[in-house]
C-alpha atoms as a PDB file:
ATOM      1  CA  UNK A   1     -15.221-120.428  34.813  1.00  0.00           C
ATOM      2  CA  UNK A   2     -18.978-120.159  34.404  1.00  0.00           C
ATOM      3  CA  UNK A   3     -19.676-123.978  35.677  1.00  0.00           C
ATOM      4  CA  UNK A   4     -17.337-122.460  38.882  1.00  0.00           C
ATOM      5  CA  UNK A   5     -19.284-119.050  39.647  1.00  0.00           C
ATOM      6  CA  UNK A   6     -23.085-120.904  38.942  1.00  0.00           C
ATOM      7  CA  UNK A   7     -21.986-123.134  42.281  1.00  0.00           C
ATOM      8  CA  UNK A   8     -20.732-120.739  44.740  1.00  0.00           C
ATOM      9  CA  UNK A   9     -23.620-118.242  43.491  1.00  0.00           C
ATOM     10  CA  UNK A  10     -26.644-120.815  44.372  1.00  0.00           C
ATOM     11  CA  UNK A  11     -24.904-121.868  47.173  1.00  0.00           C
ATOM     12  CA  UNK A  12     -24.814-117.965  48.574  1.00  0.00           C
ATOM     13  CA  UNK A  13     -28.362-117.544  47.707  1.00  0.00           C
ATOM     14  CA  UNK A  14     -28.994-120.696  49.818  1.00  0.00           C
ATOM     15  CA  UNK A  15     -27.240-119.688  52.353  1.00  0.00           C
ATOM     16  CA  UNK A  16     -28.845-116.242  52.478  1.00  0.00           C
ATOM     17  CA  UNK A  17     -32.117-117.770  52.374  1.00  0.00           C
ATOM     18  CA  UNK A  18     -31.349-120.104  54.884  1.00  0.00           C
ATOM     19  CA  UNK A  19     -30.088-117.183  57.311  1.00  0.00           C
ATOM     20  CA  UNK A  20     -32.941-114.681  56.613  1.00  0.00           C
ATOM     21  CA  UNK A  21     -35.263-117.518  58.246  1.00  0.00           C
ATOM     22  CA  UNK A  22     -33.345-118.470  60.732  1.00  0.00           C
ATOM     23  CA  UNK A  23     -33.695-114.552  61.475  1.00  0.00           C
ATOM     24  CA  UNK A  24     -37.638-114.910  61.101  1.00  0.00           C
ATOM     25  CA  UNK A  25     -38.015-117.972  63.324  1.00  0.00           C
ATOM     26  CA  UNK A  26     -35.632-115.775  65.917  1.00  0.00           C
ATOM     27  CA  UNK A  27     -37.345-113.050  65.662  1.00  0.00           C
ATOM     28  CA  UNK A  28     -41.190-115.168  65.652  1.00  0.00           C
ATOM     29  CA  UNK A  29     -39.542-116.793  68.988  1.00  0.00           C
ATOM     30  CA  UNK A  30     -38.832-113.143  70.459  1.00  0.00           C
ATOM     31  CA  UNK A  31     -42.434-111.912  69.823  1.00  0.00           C
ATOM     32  CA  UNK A  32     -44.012-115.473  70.943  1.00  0.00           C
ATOM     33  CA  UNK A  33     -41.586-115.216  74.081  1.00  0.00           C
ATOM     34  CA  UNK A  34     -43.139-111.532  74.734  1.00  0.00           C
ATOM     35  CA  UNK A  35     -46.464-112.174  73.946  1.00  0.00           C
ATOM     36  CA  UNK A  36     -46.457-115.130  76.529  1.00  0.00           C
ATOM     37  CA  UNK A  37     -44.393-113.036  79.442  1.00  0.00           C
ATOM     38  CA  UNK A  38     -44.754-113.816  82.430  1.00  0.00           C
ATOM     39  CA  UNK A  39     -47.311-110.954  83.841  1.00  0.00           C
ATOM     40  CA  UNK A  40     -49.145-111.831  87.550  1.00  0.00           C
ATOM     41  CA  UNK A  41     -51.372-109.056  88.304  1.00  0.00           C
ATOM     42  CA  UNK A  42     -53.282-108.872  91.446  1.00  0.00           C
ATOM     43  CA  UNK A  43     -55.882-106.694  91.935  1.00  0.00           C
ATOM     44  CA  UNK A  44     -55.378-102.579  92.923  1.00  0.00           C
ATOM     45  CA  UNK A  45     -57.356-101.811  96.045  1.00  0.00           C
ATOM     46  CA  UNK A  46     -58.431 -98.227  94.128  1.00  0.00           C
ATOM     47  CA  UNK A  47     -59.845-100.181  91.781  1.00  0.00           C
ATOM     48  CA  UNK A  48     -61.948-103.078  93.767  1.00  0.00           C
ATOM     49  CA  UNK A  49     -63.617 -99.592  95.781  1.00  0.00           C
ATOM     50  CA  UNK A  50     -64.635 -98.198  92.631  1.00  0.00           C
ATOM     51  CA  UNK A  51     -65.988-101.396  91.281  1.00  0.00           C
ATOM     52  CA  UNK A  52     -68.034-102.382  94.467  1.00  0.00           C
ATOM     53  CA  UNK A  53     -69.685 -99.078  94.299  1.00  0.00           C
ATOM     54  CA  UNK A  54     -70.380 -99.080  90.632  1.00  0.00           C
ATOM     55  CA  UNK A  55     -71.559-102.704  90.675  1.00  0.00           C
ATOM     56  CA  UNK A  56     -73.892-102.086  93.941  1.00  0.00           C
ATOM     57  CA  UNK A  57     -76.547-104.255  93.904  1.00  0.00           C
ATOM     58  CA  UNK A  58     -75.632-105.519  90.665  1.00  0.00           C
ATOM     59  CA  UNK A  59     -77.261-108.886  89.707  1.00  0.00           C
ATOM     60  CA  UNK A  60     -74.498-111.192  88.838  1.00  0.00           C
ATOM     61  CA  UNK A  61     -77.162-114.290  88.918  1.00  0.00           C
ATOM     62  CA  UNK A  62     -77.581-114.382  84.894  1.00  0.00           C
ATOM     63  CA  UNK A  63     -73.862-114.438  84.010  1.00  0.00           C
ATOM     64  CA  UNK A  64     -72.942-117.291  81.808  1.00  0.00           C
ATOM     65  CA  UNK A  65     -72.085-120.692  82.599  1.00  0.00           C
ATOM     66  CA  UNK A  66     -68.323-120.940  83.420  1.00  0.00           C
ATOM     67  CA  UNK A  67     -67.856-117.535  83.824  1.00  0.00           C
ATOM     68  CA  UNK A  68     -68.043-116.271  87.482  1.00  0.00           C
ATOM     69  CA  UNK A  69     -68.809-113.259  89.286  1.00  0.00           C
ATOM     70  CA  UNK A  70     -65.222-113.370  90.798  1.00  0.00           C
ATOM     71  CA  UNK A  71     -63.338-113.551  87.402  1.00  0.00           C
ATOM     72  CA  UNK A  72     -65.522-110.624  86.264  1.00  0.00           C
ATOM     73  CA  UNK A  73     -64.407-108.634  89.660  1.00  0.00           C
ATOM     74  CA  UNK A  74     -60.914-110.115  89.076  1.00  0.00           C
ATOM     75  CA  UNK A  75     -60.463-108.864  85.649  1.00  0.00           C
ATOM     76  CA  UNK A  76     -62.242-105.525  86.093  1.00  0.00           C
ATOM     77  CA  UNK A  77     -60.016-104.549  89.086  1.00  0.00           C
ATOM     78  CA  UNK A  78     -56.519-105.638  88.235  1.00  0.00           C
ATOM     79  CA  UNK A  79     -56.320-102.891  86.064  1.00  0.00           C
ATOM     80  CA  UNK A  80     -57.140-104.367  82.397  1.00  0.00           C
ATOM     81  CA  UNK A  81     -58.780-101.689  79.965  1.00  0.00           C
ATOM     82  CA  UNK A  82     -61.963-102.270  77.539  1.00  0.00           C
ATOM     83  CA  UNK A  83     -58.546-102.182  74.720  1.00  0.00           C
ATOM     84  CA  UNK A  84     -56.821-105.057  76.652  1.00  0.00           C
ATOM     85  CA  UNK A  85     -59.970-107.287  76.455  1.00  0.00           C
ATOM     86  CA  UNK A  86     -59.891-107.100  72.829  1.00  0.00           C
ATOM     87  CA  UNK A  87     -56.194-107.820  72.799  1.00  0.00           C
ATOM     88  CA  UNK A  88     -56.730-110.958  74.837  1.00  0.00           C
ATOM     89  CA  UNK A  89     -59.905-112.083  72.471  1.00  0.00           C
ATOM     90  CA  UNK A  90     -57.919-111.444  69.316  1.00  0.00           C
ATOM     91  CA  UNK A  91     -54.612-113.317  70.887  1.00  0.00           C
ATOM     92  CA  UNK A  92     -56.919-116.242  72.742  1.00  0.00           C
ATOM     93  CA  UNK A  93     -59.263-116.141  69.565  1.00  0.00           C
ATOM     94  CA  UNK A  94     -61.820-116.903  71.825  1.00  0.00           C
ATOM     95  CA  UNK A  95     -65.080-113.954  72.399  1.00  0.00           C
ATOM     96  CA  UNK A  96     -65.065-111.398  74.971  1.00  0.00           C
ATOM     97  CA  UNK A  97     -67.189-113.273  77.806  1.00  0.00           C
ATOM     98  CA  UNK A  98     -64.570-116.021  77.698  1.00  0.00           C
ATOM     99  CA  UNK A  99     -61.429-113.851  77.831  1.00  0.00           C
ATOM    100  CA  UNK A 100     -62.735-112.640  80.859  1.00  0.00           C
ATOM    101  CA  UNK A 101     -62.988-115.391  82.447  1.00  0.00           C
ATOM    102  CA  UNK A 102     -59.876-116.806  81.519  1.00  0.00           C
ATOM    103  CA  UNK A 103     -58.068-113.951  82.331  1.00  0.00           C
ATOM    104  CA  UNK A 104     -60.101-113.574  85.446  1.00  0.00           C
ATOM    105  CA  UNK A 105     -59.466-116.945  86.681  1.00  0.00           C
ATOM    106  CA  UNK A 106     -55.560-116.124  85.725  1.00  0.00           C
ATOM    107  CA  UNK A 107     -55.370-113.129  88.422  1.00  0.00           C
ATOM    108  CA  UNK A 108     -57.569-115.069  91.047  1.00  0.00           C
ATOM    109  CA  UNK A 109     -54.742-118.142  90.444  1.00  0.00           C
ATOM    110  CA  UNK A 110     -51.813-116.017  90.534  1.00  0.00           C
ATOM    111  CA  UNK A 111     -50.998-117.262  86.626  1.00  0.00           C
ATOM    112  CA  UNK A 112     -49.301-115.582  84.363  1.00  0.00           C
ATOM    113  CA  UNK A 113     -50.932-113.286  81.578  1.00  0.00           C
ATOM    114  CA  UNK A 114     -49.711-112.207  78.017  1.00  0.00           C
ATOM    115  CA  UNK A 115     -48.859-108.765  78.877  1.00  0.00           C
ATOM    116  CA  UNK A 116     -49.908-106.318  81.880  1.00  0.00           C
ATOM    117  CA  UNK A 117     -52.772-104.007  82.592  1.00  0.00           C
ATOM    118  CA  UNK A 118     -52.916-101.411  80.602  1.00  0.00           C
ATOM    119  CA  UNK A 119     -51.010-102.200  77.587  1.00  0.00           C
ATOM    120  CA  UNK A 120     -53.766-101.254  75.235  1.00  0.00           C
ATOM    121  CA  UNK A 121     -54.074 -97.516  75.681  1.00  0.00           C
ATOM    122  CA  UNK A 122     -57.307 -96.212  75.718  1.00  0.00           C
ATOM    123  CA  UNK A 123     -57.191 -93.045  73.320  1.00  0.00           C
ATOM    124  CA  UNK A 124     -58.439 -89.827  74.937  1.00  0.00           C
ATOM    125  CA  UNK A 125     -61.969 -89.170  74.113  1.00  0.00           C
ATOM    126  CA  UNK A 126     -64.204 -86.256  72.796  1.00  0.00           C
ATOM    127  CA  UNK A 127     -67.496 -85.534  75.001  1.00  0.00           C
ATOM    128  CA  UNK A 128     -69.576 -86.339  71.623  1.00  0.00           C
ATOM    129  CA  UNK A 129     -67.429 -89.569  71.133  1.00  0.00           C
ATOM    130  CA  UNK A 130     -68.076 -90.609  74.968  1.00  0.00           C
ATOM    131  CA  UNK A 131     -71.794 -89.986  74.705  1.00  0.00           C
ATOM    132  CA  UNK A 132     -72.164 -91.666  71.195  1.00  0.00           C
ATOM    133  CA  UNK A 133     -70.601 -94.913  72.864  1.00  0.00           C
ATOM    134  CA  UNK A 134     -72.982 -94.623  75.941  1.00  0.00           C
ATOM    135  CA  UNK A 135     -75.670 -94.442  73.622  1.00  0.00           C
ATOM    136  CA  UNK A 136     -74.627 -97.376  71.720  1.00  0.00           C
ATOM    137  CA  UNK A 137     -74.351 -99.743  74.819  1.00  0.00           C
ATOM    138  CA  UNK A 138     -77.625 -98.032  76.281  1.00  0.00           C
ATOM    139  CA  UNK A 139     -79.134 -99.607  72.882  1.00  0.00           C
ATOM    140  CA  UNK A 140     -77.883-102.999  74.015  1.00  0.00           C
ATOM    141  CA  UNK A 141     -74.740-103.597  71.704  1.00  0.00           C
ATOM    142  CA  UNK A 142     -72.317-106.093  72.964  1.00  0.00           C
ATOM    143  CA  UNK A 143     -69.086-106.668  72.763  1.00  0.00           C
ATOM    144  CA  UNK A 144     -69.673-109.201  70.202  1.00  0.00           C
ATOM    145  CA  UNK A 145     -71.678-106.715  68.045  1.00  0.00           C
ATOM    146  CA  UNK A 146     -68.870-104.086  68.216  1.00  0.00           C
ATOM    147  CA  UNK A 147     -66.603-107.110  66.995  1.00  0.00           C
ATOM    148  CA  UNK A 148     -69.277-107.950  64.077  1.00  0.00           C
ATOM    149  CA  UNK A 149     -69.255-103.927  63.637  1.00  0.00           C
ATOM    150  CA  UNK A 150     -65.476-103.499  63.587  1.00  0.00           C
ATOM    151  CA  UNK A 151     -64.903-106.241  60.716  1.00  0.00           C
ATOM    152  CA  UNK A 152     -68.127-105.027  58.715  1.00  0.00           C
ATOM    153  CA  UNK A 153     -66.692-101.069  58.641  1.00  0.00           C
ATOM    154  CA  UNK A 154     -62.907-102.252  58.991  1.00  0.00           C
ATOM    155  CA  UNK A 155     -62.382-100.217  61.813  1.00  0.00           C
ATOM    156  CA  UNK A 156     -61.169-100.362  65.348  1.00  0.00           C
ATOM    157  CA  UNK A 157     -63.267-100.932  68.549  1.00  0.00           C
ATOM    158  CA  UNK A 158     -63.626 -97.715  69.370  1.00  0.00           C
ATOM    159  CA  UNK A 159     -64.316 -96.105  66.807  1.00  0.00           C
ATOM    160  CA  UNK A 160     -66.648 -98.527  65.671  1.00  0.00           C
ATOM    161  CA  UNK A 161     -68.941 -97.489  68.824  1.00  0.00           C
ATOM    162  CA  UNK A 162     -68.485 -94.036  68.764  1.00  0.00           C
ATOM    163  CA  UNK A 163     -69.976 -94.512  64.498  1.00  0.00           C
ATOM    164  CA  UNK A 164     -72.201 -96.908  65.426  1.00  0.00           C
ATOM    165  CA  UNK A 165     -73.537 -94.864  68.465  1.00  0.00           C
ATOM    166  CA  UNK A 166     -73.465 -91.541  66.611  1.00  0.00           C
ATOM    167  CA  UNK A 167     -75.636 -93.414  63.704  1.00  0.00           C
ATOM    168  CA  UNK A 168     -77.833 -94.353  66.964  1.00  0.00           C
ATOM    169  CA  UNK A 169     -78.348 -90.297  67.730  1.00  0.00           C
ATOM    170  CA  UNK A 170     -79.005 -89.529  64.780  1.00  0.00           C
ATOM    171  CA  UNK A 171     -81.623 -91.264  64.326  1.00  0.00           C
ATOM    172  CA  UNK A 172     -80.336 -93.701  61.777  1.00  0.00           C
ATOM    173  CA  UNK A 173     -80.320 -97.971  61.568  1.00  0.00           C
ATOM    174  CA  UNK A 174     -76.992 -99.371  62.558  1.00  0.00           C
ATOM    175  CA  UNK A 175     -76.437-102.489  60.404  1.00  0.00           C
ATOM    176  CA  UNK A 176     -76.481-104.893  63.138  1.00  0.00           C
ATOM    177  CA  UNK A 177     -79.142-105.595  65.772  1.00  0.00           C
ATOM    178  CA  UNK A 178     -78.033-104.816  69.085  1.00  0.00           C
ATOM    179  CA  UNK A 179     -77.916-108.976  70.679  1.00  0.00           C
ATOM    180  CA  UNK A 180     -78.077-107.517  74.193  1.00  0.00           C
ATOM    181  CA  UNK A 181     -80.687-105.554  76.176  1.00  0.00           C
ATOM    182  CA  UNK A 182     -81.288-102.493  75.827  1.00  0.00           C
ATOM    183  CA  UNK A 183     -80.862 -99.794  78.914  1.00  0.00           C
ATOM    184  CA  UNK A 184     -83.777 -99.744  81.165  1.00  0.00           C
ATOM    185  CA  UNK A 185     -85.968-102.482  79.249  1.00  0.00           C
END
């Protein structure tokens, strides 16, 4: 009887081993199959007003190489927030300058992006948290700082710029260098 049971018992546990992948790779497909949806976003008249008049007589002659003027607009008015950027770097693994563009180019083509504007809530704000993060960008922190930031304090992007600007009012040394330039230099 023992020789009997020892069979059918290793032969369950395969068999429930087998299944409970076959449940992961389902389930893997599912979230690869979302994560990939098919989302064409054009962009929202509201927004391309208020980007023309907060980009007036902006200077769009030192952007990078690859990385256009109209995939900036593009991206900026189809409704993406600062939380969707980092979204699209982390799932692109790829920095913030190049998500842009590629997601950029993706609304000026009419392609198909991960997942639609907006996604990525942006949390709701304190004045002191709003003017800590003005002051860190002012100081000329990048996007690739507040990533450096962010995996240095293990926290996420915003409140890594609301800490790291508040360290900035206060008179303190954040421990990166600010790789951009600062406001009004």
């Amino acid at each position: 009887m023992t020789s009997t049971t020892r069979p059918t018992r290793s032969r369950s546990v395969r068999l429930l081993t087998i299944g409970v992948a076959a449940s992961g790779l389902c389930l893997a497909g599912a979230g690869l199959a979302a994560a990939t949806g098919a989302f064409t976003v054009e962009p929202r008249p509201e927004l391309v007003a208020e980007f023309d008049a907060a980009n007036e007589g902006t200077d769009f002659s030192e952007m990078p190489a690859d990385y256009t003027e109209e995939q900036y607009r593009a991206f900026w008015t189809s409704g993406y927030t600062a939380e969707d950027l980092v979204a699209l770097e982390e799932l692109w693994s790829v920095d913030e300058t190049e998500a842009k563009a590629r997601a950029g180019q993706a609304v000026l083509d009419g392609a198909a992006l991960p997942f639609a504007p907006g996604t990525h809530a942006t949390p709701e704000l304190s004045p002191d948290a709003l003017a800590a993060i003005d002051a860190f960008f002012a100081a000329g922190y990048t996007g690739e700082d507040v990533a450096e930031l962010a995996d240095l304090w293990s926290t996420d992007t915003v409140e890594t710029k609301a800490r790291a600007g508040q360290l900035l009012i206060d008179g303190q040394t954040v421990p990166v260098a600010p790789s951009g330039i600062p406001a009004g230099a």
